[in-house]
Protein backbone atom coordinates (compact mmCIF):
# COMPACT_ATOMS: atom_id res chain seq x y z
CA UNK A 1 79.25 75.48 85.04
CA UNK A 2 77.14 77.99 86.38
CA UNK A 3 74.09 76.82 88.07
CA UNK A 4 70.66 78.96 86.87
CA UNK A 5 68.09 78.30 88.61
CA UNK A 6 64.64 79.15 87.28
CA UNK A 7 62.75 80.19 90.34
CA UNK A 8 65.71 82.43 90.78
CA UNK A 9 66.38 84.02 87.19
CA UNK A 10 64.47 83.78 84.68
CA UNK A 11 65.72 83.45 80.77
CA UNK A 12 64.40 82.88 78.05
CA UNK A 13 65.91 79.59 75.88
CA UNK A 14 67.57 81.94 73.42
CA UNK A 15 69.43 83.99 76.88
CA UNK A 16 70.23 80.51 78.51
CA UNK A 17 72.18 79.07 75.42
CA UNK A 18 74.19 82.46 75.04
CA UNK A 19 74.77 82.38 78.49
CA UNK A 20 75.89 78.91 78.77
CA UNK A 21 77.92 79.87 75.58
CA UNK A 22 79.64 82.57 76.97
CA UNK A 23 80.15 80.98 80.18
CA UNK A 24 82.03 78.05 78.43
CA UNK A 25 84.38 80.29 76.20
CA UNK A 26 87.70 80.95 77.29
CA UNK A 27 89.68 83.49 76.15
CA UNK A 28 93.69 82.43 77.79
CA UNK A 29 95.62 84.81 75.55
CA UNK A 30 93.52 87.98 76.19
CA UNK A 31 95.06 87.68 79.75
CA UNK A 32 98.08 86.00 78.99
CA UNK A 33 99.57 87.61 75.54
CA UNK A 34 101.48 90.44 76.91
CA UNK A 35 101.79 93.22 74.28
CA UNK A 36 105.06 94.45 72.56
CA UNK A 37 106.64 96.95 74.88
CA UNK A 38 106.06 100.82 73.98
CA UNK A 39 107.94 102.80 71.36
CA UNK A 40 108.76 106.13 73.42
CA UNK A 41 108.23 105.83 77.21
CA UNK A 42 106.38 108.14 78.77
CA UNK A 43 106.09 109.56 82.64
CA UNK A 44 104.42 106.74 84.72
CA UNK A 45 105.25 104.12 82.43
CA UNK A 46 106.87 101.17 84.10
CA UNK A 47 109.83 98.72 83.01
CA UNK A 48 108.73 96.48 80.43
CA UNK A 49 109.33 93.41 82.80
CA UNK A 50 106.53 94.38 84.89
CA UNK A 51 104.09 94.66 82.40
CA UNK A 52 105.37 91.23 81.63
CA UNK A 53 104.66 90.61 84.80
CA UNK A 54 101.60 91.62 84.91
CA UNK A 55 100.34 88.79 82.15
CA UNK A 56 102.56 86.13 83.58
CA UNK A 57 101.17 86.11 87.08
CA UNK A 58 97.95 88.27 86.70
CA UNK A 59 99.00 91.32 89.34
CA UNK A 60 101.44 93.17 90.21
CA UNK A 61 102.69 95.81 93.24
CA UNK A 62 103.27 99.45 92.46
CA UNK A 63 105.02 101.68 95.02
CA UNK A 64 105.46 105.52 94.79
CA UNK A 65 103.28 106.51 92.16
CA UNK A 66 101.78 109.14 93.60
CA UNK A 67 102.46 111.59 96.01
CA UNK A 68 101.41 112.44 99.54
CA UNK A 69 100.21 115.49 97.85
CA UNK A 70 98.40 114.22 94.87
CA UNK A 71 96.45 112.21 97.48
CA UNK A 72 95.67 114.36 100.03
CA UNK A 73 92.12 116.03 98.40
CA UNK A 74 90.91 112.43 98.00
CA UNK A 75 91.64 112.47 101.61
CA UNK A 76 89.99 115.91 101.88
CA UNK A 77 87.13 114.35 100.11
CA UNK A 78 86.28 111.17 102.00
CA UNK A 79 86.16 113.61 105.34
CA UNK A 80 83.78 115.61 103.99
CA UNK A 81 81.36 112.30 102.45
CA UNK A 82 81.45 111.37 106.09
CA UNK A 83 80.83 114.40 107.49
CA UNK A 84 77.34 114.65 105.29
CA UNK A 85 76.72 111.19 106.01
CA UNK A 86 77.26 112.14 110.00
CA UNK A 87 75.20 115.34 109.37
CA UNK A 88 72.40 113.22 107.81
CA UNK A 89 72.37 110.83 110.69
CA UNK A 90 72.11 113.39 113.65
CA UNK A 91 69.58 115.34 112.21
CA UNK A 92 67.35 112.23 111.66
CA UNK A 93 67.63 111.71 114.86
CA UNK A 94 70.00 108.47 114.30
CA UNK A 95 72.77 109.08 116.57
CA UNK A 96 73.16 111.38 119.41
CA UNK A 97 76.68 112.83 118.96
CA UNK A 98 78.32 113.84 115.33
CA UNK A 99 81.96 112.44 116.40
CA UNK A 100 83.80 115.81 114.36
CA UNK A 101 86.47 114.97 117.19
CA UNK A 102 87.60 111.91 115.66
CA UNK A 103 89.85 112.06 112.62
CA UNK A 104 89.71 110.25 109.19
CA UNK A 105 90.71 106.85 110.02
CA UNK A 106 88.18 106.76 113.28
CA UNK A 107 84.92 108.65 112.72
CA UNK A 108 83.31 106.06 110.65
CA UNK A 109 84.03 103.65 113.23
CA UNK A 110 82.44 105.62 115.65
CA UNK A 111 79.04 106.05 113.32
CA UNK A 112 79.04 102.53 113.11
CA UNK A 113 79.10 101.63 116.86
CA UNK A 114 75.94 104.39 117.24
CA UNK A 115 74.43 103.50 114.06
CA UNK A 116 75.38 99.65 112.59
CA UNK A 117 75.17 99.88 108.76
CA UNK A 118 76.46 103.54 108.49
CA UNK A 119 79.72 102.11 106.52
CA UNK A 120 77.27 100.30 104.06
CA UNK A 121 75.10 103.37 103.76
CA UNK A 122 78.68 105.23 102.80
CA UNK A 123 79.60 102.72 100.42
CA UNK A 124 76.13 102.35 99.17
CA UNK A 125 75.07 105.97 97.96
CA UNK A 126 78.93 107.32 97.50
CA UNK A 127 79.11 109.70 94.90
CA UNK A 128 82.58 110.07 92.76
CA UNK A 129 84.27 112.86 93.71
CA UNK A 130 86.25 115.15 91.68
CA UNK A 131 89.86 114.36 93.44
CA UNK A 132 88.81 110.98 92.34
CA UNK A 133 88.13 111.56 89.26
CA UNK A 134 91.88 112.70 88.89
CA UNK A 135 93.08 110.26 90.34
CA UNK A 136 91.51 107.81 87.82
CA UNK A 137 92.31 110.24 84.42
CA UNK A 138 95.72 111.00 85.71
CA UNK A 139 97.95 111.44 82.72
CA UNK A 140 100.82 109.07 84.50
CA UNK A 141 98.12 106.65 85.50
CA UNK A 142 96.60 106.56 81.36
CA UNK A 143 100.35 106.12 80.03
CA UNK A 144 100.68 103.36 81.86
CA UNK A 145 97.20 101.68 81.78
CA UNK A 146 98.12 102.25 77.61
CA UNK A 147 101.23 99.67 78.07
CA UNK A 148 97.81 96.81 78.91
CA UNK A 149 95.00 98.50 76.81
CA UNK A 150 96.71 100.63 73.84
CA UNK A 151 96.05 104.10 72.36
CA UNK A 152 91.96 104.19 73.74
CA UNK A 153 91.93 103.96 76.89
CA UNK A 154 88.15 104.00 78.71
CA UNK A 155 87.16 104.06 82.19
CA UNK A 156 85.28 101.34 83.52
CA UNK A 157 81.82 101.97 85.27
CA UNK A 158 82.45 100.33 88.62
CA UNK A 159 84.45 102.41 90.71
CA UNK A 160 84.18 101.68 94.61
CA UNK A 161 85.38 103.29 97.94
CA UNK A 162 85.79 101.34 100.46
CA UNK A 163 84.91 101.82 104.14
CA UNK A 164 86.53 98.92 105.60
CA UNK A 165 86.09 99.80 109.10
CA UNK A 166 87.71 97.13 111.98
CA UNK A 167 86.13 94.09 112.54
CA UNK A 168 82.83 94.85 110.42
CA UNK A 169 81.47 91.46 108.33
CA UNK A 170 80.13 93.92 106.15
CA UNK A 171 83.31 95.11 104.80
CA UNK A 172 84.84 91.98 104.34
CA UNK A 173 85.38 90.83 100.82
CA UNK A 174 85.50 86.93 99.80
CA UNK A 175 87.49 85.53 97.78
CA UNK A 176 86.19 86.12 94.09
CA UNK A 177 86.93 87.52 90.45
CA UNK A 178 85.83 90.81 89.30
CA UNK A 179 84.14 89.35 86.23
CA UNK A 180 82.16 87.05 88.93
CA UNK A 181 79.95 90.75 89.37
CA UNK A 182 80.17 91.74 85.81
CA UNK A 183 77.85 90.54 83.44
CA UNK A 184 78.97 87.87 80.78
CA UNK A 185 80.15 90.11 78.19
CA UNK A 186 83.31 91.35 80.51
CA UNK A 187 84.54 87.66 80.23
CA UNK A 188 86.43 88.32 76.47
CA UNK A 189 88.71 91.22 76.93
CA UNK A 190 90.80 92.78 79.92
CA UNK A 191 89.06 95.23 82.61
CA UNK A 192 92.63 96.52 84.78
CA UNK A 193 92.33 97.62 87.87
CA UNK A 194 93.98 100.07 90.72
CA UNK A 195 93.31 99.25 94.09
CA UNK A 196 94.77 102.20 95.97
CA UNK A 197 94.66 102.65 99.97
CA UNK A 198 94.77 106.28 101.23
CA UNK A 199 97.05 104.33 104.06
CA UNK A 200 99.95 102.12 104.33
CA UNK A 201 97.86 98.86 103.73
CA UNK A 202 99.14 96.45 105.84
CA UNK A 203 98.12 92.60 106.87
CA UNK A 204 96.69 93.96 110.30
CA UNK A 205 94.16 96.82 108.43
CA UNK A 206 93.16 94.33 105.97
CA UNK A 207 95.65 94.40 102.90
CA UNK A 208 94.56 92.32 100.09
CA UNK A 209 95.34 88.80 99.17
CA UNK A 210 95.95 87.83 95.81
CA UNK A 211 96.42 84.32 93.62
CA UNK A 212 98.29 84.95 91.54
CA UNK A 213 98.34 82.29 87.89
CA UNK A 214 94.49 82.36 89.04
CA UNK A 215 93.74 83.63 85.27
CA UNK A 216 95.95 81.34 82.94
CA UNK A 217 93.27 79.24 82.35
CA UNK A 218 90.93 82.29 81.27
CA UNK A 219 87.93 81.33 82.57
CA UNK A 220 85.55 82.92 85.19
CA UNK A 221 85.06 80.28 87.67
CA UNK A 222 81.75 79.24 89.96
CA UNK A 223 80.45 81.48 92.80
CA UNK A 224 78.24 81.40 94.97
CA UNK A 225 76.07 84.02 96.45
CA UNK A 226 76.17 85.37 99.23
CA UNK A 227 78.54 85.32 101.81
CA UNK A 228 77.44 85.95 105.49
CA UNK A 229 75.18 88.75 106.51
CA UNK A 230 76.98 90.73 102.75
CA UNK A 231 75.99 91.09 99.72
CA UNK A 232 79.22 89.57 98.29
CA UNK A 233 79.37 86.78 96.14
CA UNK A 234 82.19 84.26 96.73
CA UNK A 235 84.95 81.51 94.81
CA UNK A 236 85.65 78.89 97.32
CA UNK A 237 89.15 78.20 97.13
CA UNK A 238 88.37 74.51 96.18
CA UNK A 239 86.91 75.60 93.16
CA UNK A 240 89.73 78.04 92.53
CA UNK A 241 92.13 75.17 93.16
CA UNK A 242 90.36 72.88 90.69
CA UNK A 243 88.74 75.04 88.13
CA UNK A 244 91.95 78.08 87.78
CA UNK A 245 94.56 75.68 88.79
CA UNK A 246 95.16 77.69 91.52
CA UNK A 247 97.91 76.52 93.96
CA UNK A 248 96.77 77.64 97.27
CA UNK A 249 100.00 77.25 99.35
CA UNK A 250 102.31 78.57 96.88
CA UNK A 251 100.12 81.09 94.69
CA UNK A 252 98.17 83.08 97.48
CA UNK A 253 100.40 85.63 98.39
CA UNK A 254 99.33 88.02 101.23
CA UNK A 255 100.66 92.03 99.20
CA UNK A 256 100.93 95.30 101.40
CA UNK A 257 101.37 98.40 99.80
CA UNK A 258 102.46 101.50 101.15
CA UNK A 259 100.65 104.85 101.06
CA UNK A 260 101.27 106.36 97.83
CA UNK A 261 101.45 102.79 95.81
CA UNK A 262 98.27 100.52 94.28
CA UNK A 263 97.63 96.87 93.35
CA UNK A 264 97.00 96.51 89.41
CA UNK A 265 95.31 93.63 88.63
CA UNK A 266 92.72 92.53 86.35
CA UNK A 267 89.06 90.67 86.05
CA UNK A 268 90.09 87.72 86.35
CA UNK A 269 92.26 87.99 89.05
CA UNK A 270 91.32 86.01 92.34
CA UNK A 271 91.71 88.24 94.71
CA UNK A 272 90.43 89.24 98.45
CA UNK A 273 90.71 91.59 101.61
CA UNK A 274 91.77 90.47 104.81
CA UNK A 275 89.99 91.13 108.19
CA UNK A 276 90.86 94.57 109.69
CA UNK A 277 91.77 93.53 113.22
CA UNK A 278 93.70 97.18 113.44
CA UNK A 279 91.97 100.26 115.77
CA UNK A 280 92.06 102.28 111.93
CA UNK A 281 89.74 102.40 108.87
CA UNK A 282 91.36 101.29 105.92
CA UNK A 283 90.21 103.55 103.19
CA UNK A 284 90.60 102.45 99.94
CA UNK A 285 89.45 103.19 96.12
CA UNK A 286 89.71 100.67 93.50
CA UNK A 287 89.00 102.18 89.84
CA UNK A 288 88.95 100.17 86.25
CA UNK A 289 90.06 100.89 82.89
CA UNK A 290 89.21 99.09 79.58
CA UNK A 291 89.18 98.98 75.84
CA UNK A 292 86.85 101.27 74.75
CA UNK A 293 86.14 98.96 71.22
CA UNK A 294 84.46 96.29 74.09
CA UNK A 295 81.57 96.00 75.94
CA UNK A 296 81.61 97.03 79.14
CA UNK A 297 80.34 94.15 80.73
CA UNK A 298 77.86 96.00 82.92
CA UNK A 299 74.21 94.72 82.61
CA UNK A 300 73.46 97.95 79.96
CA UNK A 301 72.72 100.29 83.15
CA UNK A 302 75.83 102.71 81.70
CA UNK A 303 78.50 103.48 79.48
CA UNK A 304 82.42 103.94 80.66
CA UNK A 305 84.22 107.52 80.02
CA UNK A 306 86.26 107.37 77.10
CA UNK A 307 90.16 109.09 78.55
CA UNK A 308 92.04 108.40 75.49
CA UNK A 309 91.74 108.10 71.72
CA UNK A 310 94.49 107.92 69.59
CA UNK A 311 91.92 108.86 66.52
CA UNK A 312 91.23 112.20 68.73
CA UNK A 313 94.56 113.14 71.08
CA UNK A 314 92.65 116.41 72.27
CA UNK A 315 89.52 114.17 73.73
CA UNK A 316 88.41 115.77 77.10
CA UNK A 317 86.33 112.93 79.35
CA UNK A 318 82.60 113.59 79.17
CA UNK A 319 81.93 113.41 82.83
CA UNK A 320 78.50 115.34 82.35
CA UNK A 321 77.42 112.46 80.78
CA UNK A 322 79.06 109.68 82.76
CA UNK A 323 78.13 111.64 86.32
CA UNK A 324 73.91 111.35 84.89
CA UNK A 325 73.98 107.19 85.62
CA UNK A 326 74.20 106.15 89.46
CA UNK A 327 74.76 102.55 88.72
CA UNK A 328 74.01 102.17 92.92
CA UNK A 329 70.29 103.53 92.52
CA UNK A 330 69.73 102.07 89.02
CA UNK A 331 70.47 98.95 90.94
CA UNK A 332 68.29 99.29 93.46
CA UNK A 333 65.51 100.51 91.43
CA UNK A 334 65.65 97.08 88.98
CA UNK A 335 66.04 94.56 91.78
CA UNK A 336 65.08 95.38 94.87
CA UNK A 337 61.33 94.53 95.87
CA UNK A 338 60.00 97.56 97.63
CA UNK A 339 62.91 100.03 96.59
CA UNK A 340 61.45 103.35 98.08
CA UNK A 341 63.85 106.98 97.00
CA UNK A 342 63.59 108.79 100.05
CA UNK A 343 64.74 106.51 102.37
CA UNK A 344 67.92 106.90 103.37
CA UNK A 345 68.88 104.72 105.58
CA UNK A 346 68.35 101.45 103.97
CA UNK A 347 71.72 99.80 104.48
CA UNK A 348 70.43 96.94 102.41
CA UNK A 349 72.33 96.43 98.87
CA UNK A 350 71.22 94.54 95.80
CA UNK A 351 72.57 94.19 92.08
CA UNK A 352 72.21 91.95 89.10
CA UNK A 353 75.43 89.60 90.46
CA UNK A 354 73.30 88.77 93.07
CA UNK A 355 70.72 86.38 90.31
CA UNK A 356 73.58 85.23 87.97
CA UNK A 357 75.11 82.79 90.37
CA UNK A 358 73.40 80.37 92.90
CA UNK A 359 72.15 81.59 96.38
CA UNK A 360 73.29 79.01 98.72
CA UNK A 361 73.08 81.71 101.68
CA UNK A 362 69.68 84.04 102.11
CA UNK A 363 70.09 87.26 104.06
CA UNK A 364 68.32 90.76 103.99
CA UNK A 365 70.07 91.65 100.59
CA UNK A 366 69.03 88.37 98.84
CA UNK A 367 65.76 88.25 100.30
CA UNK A 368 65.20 92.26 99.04
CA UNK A 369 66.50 90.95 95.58
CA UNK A 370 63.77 91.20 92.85
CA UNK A 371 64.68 88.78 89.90
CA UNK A 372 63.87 90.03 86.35
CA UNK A 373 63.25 89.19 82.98
C-alpha cells in the first residue's frame, strides 16, 4: 500500500479513496494476455514467439534493428546538445576550457569534472530532436510496437536521454517500475518501451538489469523516494521479492545489447542501470508507445502524439502541437518552491513522482519540491 502522507501531499477524501482504489486494482491480463499474432507481417515485425515472449517474461532483447546509419544523426544530434550546453557554460563564465577536443563518448565527462551537475543540466532541459523523433515514428519500429498495442499506435510523453557519464550518482537509476513515475491512471493498460544505447551497452558502461516475471502479478509495487543525492524514486528488491514475486537469483538477469539493438519492455517492468565503471559515456534514449483510447498516465501536463490510426491510415504526427508542452519546465514550474526561468544552471530536478510515494531520503530535489493540491 502506498503510504500518503498529509504533510507531504495533500488530497482531498474524494482523491485519497480513488487513489487507494486505483492503487489496489490489478490488471494481470493487460500484461500477461498476449494478442493473436498478425495477419500479414510487415518489415520490423518480429517472430510471433517473441512477442510471446514479451508477455510471458515482461522484456525482451532486440538486436539489429537499426542501422549504423539510421543512428548516426541521433549521434550527430547529441554532439551538438552538448556543444550548446558547453557553449552556455563558457560564456557564463562556468568553465574555463570548451573541451571540442574530446569526442562524443568523453566531452560530457569532461564538463562534469569542471562543472558537477552539467550531465543533469543536459538531461534536465533536453529538447527532442528531430533524428529522434524518427527514431521513435519509424515505420519498422510502429509495425512492430502494433504486434503489443494494435492498429493506433500513440507516443507516450516521457521520452528521456540519458547522460550516464562514469561513475556519476546522478546518473544512476534504482531499481523501479515505470508506472512508479507515472501517475495512477498508467496502472490499467500497457505503456512499451525502447531503451536504445547509441553504443554497444555492455555490463562495464552500465547496461541495464532487468526482472523479468516482475509484472505477472500486475500490480505497481511500493517505492520510496529518493535515492541518494537523485531525484529517483526506488523498489527495494525485498519488496519486489514479496510484493511481484520476484525471484531475485533466478529472475534478475544482467542484458547487453549491441549498438544498433534496444530493450522493449513495459511499465511494469522492474528494471535498472548498472554503474558505469567504463572511461565512456553511455548514451542512451528510451522512448514509449501506448494505446491512444487510454490515458496517458501523466499528471494532465500533456497529451502523447497519435503515429497510427487505423480509422485514418494517412495520419501525419502533430509534432507542432506535441513540441508546445516541455513536460521538464511544466514540472518545475508546479513543484518546485522558488522555480526562477532564467536560470540556467539549476541542476536541481523535481516532478509530481517525487509526492506520490514516501520520502524516506531528503536531498536538494526533495527539499526544492513544492507539494500541491
Amino acid at each position: 500500500m502506498v503510504l500518503i502522507r498529509s504533510r507531504h501531499l495533500t488530497l482531498d477524501m474524494a482523491e485519497k479513496t480513488k487513489f487507494l482504489g486505483l492503487i489496489d486494482k490489478v490488471y494481470p491480463d493487460v500484461f500477461n494476455l498476449c494478442p493473436p499474432d498478425v495477419n500479414e507481417r510487415k518489415p520490423g515485425q518480429l517472430p510471433y514467439s517473441e512477442i510471446q515472449k514479451f508477455y510471458d517474461e515482461g522484456y525482451i532483447v532486440v538486436k539489429d534493428f537499426f542501422t549504423p546509419e539510421e543512428l548516426e544523426p541521433c549521434r550527430q544530434a547529441i554532439e551538438g546538445m552538448v556543444e550548446q550546453l558547453a557553449q552556455k557554460l563558457y560564456k557564463a563564465g562556468k568553465i574555463k576550457h570548451l573541451y571540442s577536443e574530446y569526442g562524443l563518448f568523453q566531452r560530457l565527462t569532461k564538463l562534469e569534472e569542471e562543472h558537477p551537475g552539467s550531465n543533469i543540466l543536459l538531461f534536465k532541459y533536453q529538447k527532442i530532436p528531430k533524428s529522434f523523433r524518427d527514431i521513435w515514428s519509424n515505420d519498422r519500429m510502429l509495425n512492430l510496437l502494433e504486434q503489443i498495442l494494435g492498429p493506433d499506435v500513440a507516443g507516450h510523453p516521457t521520452w528521456n536521454l540519458r547522460t550516464k557519464t562514469p561513475k556519476s550518482e546522478a546518473v544512476n537509476i534504482p531499481w523501479h517500475q515505470d508506472s512508479g513515475y507515472f501517475s495512477w491512471e498508467s496502472y490499467d493498460h500497457l505503456i512499451a518501451t525502447a531503451w536504445i544505447p547509441f553504443l554497444d551497452a555492455v555490463p562495464e558502461n552500465g547496461c541495464m538489469q532487468m526482472a523479468k516475471n516482475g509484472h505477472k502479478s500486475g500490480k505497481v509495487a511500493k517505492h520510496t523516494c529518493c535515492v541518494g543525492p537523485t531525484w529517483y524514486i526506488q523498489l527495494e528488491e525485498e519488496e519486489m521479492a514479496k510484493t511481484l514475486g520476484v525471484n531475485l537469483e533466478k529472475d534478475v538477469k544482467i542484458e547487453p545489447v549491441p549498438y544498433g539493438g534496444f530493450i522493449l519492455f513495459h511499465n511494469l517492468t522492474p528494471h535498472r542501470s548498472l554503474i558505469n565503471v567504463s572511461n565512456d559515456i553511455r548514451w542512451s534514449v528510451d522512448l514509449r508507445w501506448q494505446s491512444p483510447h487510454y490515458d496517458m498516465g501523466f499528471y494532465n501536463i500533456g497529451d502523447g502524439i497519435v503515429f497510427r490510426s487505423k480509422n485514418d491510415p494517412q495520419l501525419k504526427p502533430d509534432w507542432d502541437k506535441f513540441l508546445s508542452v516541455d513536460r521538464k519546465v511544466m514540472w518545475q514550474k508546479t513543484h518546485m518552491v522558488d522555480y526562477d526561468p532564467n536560470d540556467e544552471f539549476d541542476s536541481r530536478l523535481t516532478g509530481p513522482w517525487i509526492g506520490k510515494w514516501e520520502i524516506v531520503n531528503h536531498n536538494r530535489h526533495t527539499q526544492a519540491f513544492k507539494f500541491t493540491q
